[in-house]
C-alpha atoms as a PDB file:
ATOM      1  CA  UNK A   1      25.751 -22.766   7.775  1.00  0.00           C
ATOM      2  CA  UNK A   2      22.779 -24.330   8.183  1.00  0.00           C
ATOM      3  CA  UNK A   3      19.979 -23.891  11.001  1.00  0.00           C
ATOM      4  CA  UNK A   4      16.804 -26.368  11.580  1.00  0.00           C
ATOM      5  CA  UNK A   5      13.689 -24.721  12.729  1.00  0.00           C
ATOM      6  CA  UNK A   6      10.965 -26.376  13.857  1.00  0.00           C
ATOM      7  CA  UNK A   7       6.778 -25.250  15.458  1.00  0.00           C
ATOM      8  CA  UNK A   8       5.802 -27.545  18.098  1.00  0.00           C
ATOM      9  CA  UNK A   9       2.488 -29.462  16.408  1.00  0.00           C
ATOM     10  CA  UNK A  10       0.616 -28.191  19.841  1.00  0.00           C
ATOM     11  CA  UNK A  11       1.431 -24.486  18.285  1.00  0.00           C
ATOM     12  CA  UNK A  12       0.948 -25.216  15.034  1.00  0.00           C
ATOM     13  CA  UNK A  13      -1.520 -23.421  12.879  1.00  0.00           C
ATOM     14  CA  UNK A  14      -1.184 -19.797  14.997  1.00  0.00           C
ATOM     15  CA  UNK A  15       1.153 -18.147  12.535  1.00  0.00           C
ATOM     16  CA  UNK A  16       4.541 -18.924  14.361  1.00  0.00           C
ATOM     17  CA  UNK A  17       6.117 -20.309  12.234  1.00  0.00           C
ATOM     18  CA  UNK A  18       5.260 -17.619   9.313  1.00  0.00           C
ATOM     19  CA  UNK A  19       6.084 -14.692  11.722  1.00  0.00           C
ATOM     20  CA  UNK A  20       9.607 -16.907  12.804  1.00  0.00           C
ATOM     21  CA  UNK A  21      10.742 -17.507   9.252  1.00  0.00           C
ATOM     22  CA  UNK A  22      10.184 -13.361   8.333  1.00  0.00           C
ATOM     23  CA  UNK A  23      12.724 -12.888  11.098  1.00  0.00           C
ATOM     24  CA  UNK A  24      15.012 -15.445  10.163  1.00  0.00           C
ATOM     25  CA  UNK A  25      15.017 -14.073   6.930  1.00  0.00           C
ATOM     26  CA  UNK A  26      15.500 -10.282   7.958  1.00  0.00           C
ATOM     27  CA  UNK A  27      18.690 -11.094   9.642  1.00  0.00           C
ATOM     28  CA  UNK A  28      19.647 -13.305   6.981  1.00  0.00           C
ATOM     29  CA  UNK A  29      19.413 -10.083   4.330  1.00  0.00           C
ATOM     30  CA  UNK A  30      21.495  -8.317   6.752  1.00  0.00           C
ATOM     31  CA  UNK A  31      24.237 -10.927   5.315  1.00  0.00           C
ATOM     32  CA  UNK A  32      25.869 -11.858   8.524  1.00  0.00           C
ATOM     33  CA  UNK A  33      27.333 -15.061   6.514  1.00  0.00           C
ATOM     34  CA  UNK A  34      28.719 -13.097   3.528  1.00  0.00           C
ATOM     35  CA  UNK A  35      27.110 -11.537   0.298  1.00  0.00           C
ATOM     36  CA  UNK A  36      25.192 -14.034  -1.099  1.00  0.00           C
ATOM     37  CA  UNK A  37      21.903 -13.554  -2.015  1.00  0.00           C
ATOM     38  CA  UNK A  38      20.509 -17.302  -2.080  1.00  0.00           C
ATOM     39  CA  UNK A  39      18.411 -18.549   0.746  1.00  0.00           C
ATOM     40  CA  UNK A  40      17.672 -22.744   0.452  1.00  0.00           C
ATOM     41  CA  UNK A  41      15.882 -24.801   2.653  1.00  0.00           C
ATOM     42  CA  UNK A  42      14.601 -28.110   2.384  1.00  0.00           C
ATOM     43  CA  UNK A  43      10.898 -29.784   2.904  1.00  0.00           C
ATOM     44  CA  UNK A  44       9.153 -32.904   3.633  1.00  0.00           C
ATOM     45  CA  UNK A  45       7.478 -34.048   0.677  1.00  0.00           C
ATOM     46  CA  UNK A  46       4.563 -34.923   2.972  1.00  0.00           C
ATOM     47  CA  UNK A  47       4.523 -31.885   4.431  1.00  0.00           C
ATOM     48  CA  UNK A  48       1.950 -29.670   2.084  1.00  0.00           C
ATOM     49  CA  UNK A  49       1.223 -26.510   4.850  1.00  0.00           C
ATOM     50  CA  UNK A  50       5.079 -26.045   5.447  1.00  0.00           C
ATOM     51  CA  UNK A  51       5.767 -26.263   1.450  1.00  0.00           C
ATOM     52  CA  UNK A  52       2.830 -23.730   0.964  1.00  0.00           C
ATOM     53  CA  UNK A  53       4.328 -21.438   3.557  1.00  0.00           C
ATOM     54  CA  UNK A  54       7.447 -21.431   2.014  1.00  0.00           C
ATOM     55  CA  UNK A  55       5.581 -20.566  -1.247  1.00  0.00           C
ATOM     56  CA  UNK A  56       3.396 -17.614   0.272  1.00  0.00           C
ATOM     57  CA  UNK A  57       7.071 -16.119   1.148  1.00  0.00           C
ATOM     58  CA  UNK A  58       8.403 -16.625  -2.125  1.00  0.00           C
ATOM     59  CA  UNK A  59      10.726 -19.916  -2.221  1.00  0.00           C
ATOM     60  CA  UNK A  60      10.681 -22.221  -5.508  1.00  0.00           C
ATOM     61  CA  UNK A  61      11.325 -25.796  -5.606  1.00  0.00           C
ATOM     62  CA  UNK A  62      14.238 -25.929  -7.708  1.00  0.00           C
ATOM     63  CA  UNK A  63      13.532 -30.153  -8.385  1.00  0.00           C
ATOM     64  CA  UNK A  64      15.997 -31.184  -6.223  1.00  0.00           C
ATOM     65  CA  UNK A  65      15.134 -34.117  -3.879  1.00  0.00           C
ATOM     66  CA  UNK A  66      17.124 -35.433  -1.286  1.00  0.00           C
ATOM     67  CA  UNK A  67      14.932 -39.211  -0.225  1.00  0.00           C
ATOM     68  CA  UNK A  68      11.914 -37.151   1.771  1.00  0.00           C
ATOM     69  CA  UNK A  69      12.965 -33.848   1.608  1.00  0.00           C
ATOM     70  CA  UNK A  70      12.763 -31.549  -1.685  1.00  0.00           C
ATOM     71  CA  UNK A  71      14.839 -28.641  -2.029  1.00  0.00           C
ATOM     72  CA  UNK A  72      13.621 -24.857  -1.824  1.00  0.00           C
ATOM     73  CA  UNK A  73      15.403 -21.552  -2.702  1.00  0.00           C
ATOM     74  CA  UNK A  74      14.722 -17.391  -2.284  1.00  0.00           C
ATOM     75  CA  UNK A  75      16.592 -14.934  -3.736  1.00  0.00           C
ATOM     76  CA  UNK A  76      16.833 -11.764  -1.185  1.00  0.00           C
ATOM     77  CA  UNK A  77      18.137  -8.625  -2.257  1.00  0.00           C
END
């Protein structure tokens, strides 16, 4: 499956879009899609405070690159 989420720019920078990924990611460990335990996402490359976000919660850039968008992944137990 795959889901697109997106902070307004006019509500950028208020910690909505840290506090909407958390939840996104508490359902997702409740495995409603199956057992796996691999979240991936991708990122603009131009896009440093959404990449750094990702980081704070613990995705890695696994060096895959897709034109403008590079490749993330988790691991949730």
């Amino acid at each position: 499956r795959s889901w697109h989420m997106m902070i307004d720019e006019s509500m950028q920078g208020r910690s909505y879009g840290s506090a909407a990924l958390d939840r996104v990611l508490d359902y997702i460990r409740t495995k409603p899609f199956g057992t796996s335990d691999r979240v991936a996402l991708t990122c603009n490359k131009e896009n440093p405070v959404a990449r750094k976000l990702y980081e704070n919660k613990g995705f890695q850039a696994t060096g895959v690159e897709d034109e403008d968008e590079i490749e993330l992944v988790l691991t949730i137990f």
